[in-house]
N, C-alpha and C. Protein backbone atom coordinates (compact mmCIF):
# COMPACT_ATOMS: atom_id res chain seq x y z
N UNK A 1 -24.99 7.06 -41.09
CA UNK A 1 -23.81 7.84 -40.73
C UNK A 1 -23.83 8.20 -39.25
N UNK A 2 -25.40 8.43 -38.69
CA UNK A 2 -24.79 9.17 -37.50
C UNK A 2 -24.82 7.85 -36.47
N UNK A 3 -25.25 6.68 -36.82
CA UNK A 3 -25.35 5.13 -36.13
C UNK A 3 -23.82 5.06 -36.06
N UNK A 4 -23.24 5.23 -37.20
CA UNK A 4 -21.31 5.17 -37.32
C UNK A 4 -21.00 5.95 -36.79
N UNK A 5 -21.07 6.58 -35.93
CA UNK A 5 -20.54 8.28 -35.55
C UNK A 5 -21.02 8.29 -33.78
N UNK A 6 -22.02 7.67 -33.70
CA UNK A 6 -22.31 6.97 -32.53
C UNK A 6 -22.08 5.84 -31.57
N UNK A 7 -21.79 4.84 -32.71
CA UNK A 7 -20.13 3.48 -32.38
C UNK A 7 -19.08 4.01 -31.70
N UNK A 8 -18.87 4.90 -33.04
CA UNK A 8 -17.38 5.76 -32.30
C UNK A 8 -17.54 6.33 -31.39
N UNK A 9 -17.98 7.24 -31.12
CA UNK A 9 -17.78 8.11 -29.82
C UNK A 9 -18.44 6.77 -29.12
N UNK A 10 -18.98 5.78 -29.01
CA UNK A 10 -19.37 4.91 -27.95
C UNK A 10 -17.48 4.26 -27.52
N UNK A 11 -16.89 3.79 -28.67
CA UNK A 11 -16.01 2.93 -28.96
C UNK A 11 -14.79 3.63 -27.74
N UNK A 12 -14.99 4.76 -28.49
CA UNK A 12 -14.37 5.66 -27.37
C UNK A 12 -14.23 5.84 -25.78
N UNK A 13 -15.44 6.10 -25.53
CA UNK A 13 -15.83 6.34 -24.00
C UNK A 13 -15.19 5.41 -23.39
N UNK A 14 -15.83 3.54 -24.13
CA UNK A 14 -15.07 2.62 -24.05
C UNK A 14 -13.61 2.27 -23.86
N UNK A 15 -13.11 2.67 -24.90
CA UNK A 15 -11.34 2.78 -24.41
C UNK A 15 -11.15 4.19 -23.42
N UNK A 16 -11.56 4.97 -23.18
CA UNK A 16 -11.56 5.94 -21.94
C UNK A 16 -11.37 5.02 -20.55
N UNK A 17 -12.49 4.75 -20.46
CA UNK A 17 -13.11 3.98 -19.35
C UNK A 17 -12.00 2.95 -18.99
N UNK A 18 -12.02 2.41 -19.92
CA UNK A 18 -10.10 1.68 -19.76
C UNK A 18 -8.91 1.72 -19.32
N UNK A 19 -8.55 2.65 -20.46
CA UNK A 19 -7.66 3.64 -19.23
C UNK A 19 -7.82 4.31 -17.94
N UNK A 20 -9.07 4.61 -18.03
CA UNK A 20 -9.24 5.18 -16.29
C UNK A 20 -8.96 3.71 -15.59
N UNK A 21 -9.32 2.58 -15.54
CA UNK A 21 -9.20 1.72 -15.17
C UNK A 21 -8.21 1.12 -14.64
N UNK A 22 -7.28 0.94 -16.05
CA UNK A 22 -5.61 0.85 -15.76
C UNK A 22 -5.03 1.63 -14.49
N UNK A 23 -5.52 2.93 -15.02
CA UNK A 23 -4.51 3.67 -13.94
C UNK A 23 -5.16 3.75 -12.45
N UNK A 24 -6.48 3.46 -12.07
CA UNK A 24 -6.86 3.14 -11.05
C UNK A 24 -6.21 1.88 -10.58
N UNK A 25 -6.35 0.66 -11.15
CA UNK A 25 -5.25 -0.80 -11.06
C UNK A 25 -3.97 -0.22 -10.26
N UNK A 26 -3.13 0.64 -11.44
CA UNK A 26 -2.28 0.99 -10.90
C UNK A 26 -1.90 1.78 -9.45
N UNK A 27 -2.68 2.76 -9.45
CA UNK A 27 -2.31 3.19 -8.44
C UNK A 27 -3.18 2.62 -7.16
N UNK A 28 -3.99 1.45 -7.64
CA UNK A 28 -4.29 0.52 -6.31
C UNK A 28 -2.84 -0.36 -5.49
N UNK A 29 -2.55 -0.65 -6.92
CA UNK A 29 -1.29 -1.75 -6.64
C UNK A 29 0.14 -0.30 -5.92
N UNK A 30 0.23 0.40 -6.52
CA UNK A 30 0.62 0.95 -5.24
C UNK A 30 0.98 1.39 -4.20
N UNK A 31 -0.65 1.25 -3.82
CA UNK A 31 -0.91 1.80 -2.61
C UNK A 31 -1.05 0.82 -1.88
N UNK A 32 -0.90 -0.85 -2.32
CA UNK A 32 -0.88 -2.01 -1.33
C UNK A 32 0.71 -2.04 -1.10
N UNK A 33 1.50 -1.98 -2.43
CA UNK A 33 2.98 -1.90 -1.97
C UNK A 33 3.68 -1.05 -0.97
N UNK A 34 3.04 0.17 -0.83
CA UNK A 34 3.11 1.42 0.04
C UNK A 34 2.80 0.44 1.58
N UNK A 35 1.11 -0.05 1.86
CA UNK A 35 0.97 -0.80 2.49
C UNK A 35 1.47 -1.50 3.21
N UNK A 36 2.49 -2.78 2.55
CA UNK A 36 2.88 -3.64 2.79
C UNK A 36 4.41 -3.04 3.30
N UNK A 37 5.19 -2.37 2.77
CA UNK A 37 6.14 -1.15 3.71
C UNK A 37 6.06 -0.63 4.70
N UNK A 38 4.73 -0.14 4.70
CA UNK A 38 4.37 0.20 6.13
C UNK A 38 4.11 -0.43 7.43
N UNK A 39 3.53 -2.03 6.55
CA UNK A 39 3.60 -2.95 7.82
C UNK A 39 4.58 -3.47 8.09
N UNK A 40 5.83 -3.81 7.40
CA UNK A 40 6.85 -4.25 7.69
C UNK A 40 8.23 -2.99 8.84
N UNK A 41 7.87 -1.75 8.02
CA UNK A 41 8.51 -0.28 9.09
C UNK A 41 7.82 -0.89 10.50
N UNK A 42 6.33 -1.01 10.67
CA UNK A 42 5.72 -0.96 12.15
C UNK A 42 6.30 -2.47 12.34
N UNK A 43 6.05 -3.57 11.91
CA UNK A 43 6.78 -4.76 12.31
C UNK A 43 8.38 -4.44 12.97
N UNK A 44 9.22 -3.80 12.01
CA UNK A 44 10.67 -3.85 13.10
C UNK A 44 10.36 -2.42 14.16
N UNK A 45 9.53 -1.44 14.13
CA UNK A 45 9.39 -0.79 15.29
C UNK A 45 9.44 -1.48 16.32
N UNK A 46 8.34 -2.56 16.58
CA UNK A 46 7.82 -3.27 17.27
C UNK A 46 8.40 -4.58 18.00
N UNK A 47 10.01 -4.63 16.97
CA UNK A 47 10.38 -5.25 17.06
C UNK A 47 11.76 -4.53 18.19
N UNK A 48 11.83 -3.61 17.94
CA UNK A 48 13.05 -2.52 18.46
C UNK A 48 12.47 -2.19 19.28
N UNK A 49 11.73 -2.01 19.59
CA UNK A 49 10.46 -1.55 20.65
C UNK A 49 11.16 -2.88 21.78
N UNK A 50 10.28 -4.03 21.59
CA UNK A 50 10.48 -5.14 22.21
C UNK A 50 11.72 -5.61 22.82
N UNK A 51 13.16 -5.23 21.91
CA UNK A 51 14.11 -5.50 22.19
C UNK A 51 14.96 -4.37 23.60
N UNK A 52 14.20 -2.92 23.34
CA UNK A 52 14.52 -2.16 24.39
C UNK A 52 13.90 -2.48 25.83
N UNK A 53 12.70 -2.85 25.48
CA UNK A 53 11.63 -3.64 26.68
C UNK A 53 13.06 -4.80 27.72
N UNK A 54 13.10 -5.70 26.48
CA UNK A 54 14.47 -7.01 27.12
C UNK A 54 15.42 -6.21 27.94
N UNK A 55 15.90 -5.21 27.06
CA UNK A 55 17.14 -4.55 27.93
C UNK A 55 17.20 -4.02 28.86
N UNK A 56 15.87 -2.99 29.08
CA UNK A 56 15.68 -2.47 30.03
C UNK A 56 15.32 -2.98 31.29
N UNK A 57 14.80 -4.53 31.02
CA UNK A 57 14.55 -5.43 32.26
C UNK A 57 15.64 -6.23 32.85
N UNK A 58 16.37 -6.13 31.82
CA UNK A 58 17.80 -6.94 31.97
C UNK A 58 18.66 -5.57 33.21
N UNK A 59 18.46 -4.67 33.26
CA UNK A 59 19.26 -3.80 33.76
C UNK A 59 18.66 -3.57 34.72
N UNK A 60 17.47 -3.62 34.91
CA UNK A 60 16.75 -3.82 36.42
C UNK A 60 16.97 -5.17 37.27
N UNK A 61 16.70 -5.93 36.01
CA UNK A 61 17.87 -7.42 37.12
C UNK A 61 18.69 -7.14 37.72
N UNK A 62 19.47 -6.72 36.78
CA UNK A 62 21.18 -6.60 37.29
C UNK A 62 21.36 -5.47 38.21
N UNK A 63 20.51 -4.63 37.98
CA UNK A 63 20.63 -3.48 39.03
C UNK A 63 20.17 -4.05 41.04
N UNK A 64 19.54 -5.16 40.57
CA UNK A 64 18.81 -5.22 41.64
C UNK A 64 19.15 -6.55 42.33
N UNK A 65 20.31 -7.39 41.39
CA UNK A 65 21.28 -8.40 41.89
C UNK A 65 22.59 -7.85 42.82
């Protein structure tokens, strides 16, 4: 009985451990999706960034034509 009683609560911990698992998975996945948002926000910064850079040289041309 207590060998059966010891399965279980093993069986248990077991599916515990599982679920902790899952939801670690989960909130890995995410936190890469979060990630991958964030590199794409800094990608068009960088990109708006760059494009003010163009303009602003463009107007020093022209300022200076």
């Amino acid at each position: 009985m207590a060998a059966l009683a010891a399965r279980g609560i093993n069986l248990i911990m077991v599916l515990v451990a599982q679920v902790q698992l899952q939801k670690m998975a989960a909130l890995a996945a995410r936190e890469i999706n979060l990630t991958k948002v964030l590199a794409v926000l800094a990608s068009m910064q960088i990109t708006a960034l760059a494009e003010q850079v163009l303009l602003a040289s463009s107007l020093v041309l022209v300022a200076y034509a």
